[in-house]
Protein backbone atom coordinates (compact mmCIF):
# COMPACT_ATOMS: atom_id res chain seq x y z
CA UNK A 1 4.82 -138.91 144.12
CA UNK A 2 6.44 -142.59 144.48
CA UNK A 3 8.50 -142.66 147.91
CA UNK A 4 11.80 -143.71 145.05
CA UNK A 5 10.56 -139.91 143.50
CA UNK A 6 10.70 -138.38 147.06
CA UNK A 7 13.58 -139.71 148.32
CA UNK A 8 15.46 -138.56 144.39
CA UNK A 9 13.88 -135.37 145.02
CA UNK A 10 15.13 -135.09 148.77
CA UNK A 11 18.48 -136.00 147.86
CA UNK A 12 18.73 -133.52 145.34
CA UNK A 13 17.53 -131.00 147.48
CA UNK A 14 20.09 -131.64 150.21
CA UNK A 15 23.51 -132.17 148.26
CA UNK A 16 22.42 -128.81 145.96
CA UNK A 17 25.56 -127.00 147.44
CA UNK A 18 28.50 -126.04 145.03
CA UNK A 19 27.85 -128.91 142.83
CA UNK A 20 24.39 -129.35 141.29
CA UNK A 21 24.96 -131.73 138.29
CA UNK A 22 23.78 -135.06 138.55
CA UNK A 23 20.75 -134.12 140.23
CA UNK A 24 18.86 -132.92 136.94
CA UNK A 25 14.90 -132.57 136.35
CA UNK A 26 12.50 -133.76 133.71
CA UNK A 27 12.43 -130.36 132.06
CA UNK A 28 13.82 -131.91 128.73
CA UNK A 29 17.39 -132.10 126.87
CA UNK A 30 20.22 -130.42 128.75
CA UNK A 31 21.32 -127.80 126.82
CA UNK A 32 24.71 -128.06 124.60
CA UNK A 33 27.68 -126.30 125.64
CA UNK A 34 27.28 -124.47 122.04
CA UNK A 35 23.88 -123.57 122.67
CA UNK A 36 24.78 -122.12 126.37
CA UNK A 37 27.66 -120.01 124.83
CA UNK A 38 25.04 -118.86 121.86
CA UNK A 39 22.33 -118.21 124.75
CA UNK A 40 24.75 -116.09 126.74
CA UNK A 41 26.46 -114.45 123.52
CA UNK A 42 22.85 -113.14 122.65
CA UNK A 43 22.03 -111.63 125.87
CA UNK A 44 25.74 -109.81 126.25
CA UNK A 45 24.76 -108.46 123.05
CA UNK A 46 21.55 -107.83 123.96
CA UNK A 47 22.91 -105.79 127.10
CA UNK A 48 22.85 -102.04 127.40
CA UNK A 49 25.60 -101.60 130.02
CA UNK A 50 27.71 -103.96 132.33
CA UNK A 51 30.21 -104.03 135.36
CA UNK A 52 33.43 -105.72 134.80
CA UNK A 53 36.09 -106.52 137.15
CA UNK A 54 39.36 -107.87 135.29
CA UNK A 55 42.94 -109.53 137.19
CA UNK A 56 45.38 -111.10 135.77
CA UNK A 57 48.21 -113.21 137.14
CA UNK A 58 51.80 -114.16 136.25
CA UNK A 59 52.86 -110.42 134.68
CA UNK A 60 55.99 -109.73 134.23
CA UNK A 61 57.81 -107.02 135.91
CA UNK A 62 59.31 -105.33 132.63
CA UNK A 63 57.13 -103.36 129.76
CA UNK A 64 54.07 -101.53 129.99
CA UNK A 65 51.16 -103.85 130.51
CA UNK A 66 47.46 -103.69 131.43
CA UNK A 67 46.93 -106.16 134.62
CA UNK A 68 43.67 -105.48 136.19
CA UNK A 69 40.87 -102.97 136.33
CA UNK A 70 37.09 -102.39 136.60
CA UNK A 71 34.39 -99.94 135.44
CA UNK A 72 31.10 -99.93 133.86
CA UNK A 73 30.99 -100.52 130.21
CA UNK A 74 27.91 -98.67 128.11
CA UNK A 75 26.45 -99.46 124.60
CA UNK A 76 27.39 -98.73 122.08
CA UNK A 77 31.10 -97.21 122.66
CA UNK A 78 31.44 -96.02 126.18
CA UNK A 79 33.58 -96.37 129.58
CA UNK A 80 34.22 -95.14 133.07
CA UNK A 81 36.27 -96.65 135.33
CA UNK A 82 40.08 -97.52 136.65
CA UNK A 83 42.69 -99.62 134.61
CA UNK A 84 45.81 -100.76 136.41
CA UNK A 85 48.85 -100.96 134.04
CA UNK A 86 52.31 -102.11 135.53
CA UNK A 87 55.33 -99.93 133.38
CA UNK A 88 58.48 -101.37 134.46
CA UNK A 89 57.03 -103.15 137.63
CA UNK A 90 55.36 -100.21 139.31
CA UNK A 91 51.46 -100.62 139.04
CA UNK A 92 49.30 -97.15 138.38
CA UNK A 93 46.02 -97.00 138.52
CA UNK A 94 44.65 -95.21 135.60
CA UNK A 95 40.54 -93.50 135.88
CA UNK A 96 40.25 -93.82 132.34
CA UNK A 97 36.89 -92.59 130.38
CA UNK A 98 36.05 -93.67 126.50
CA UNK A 99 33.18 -92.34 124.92
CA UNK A 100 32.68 -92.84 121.03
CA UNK A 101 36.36 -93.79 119.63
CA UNK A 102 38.06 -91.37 121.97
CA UNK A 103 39.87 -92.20 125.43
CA UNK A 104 40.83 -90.23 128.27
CA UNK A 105 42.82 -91.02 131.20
CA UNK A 106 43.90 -89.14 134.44
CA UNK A 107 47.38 -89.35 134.62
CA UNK A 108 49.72 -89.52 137.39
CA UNK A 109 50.20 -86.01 138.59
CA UNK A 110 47.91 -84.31 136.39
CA UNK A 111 45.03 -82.61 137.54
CA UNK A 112 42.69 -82.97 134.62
CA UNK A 113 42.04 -86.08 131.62
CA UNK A 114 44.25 -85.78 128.83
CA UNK A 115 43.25 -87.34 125.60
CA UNK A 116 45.37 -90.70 124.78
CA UNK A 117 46.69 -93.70 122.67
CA UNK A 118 45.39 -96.56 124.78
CA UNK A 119 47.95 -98.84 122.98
CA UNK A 120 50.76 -96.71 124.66
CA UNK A 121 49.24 -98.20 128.06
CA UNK A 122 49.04 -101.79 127.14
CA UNK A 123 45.22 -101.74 126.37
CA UNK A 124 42.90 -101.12 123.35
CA UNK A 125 39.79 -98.71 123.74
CA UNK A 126 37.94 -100.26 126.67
CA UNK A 127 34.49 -98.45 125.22
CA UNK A 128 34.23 -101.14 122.47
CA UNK A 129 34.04 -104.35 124.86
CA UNK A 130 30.28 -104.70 124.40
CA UNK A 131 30.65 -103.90 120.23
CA UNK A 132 29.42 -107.56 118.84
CA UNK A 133 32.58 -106.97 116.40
CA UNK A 134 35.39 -105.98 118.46
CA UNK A 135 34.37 -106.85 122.13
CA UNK A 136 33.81 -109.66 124.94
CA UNK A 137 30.56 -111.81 123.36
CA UNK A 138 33.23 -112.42 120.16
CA UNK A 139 35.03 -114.56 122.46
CA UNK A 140 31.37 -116.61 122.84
CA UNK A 141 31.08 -116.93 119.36
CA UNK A 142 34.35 -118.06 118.35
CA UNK A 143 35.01 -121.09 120.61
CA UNK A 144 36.59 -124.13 119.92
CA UNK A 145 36.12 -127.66 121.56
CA UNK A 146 33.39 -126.14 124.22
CA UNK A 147 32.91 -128.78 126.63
CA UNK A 148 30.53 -128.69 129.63
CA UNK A 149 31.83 -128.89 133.27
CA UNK A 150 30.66 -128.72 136.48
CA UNK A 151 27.26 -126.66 137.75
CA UNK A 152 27.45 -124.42 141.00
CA UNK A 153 25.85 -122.30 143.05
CA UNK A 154 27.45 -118.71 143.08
CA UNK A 155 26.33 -115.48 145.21
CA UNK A 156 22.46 -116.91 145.15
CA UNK A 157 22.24 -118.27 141.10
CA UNK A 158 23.32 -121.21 139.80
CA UNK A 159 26.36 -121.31 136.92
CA UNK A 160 27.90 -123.58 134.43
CA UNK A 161 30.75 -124.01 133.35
CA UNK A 162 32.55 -123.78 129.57
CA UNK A 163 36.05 -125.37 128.81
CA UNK A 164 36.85 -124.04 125.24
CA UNK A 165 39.60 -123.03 123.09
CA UNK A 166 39.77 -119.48 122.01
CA UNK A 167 42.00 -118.57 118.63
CA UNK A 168 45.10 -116.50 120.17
CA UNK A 169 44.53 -113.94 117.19
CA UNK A 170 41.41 -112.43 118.67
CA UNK A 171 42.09 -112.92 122.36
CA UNK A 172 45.18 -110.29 121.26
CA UNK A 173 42.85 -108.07 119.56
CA UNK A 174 40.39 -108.04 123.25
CA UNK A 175 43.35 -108.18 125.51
CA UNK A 176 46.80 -108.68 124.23
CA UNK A 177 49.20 -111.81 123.70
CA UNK A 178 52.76 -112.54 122.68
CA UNK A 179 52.13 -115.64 120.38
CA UNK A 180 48.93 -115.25 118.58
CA UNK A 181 49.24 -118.39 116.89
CA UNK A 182 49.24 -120.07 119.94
CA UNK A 183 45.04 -120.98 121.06
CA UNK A 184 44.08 -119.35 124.56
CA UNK A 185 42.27 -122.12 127.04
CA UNK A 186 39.03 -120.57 128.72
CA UNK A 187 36.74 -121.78 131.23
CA UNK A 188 33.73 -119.77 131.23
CA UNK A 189 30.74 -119.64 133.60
CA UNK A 190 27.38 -118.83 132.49
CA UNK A 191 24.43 -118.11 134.88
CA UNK A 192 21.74 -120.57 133.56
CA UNK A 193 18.90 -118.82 134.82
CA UNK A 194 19.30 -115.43 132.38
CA UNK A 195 22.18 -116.52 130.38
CA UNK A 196 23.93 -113.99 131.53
CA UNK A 197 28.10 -114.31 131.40
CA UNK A 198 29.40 -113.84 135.26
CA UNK A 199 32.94 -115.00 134.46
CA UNK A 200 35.98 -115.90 131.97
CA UNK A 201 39.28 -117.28 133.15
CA UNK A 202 41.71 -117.18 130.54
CA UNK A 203 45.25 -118.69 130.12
CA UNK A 204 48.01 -118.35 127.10
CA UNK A 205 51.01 -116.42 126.63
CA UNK A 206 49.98 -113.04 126.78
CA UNK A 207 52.93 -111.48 128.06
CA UNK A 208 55.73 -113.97 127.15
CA UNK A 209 56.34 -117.18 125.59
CA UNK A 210 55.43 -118.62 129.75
CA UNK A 211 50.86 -119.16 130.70
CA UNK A 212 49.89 -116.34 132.31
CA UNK A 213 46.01 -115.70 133.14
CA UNK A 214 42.94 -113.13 132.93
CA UNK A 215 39.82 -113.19 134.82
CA UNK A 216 36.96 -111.11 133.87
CA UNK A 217 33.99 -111.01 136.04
CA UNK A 218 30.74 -109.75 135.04
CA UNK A 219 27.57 -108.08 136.50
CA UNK A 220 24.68 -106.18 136.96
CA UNK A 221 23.67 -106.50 133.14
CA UNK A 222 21.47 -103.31 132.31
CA UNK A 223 22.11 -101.14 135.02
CA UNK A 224 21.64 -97.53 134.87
CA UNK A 225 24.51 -95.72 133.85
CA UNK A 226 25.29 -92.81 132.16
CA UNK A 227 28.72 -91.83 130.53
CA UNK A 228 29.76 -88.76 129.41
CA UNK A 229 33.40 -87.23 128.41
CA UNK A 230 35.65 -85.80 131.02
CA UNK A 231 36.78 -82.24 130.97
CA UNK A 232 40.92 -81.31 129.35
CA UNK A 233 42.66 -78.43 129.79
């Protein structure tokens, strides 16, 4: 190796802290922010079960809205986990269970799951956020003007990052919005290593005409997990 090599190869090695880009290899073409969000699209799908961890901020105080949560999400319809919804500015947290098309939820003072209308909460069937149709990877597939940003270092594995536009329509159908017809901005980070999607920051009107924002976080991509339907009375 040429000392000019070394010292490249030194220097990368010793500024590789949050930001790694700049410092790339000989390994070939960098990959295409469309081909990163296909990449990662294909292994969500490809996923049997995932964690996800979801906040939001700028909610209103008024309505009945889903704000936060986390559980673990199973192919091909399943949930278990806890959903925070705020109804009139008071935040519950809901253990909510969804296993094929029907949801259950522990609700405040009761001592066993009823069987309910998710949209009565604020949220649609969290079991069907891994379907390829209805859930998260459709936001992969469908976005507009993907750009690629900065690469980082998170927790051990190294991420990059997605600026897109997502169609308001189908960011309601996911999650919920208040103009539709308005496009959502997203920056997305993708672990380059597996593909694997660790998080999506999203920002529109989804509870008033006013930018709000959703995070979803996600990990441990096949993990064991087994989901099963809560007893009712």
């Amino acid at each position: 190796m040429s000392l000019r090599r070394a010292g490249v190869a030194l220097a990368c090695t010793l500024l590789a802290g949050p930001v790694l880009a700049g410092c790339g290899g000989s390994d070939g073409p960098e990959e295409s922010a469309e081909d990163l969000l296909q990449r990662a699209k294909d292994t969500l799908d490809d996923a049997e079960t995932v964690h996800f961890e979801l906040d939001s901020e700028g909610a209103p105080d008024t309505g009945t809205l889903l704000v936060g949560g986390e559980g673990e999400v199973a192919r091909p319809a399943s949930f278990d986990g806890t959903l925070q919804v705020r109804v009139a500015g008071n935040t519950l947290d809901l253990d909510v269970v969804s296993v094929d098309g029907t949801v259950y939820a522990l609700l405040p003072f009761a001592s066993s799951f009823d069987v309910i209308e998710p949209a009565d909460f604020g949220f649609g069937d969290p079991g069907e956020l891994l379907d390829p149709e209805t859930g998260i990877s459709q936001l992969l597939a469908q976005a507009d003007s993907a750009e690629l940003g900065d690469e980082r270092r998170v927790g051990g594995e190294v991420v990059r990052e997605v600026t897109a536009e997502l169609p308001g329509d189908l960011v309601e159908q996911i999650l919920t919005s208040e103009d539709p017809s308005r496009p959502v901005e997203a920056q997305l980070s993708i672990a380059t290593g597996t593909g694997e999607l660790r998080r999506v920051e999203l920002t529109g009107p989804f509870f008033s005409d006013e930018d709000s924002t959703f995070i979803l976080e996600l990990s441990d991509f096949g993990a064991d997990v087994e989901i099963t339907a809560p007893p009712t009375d």
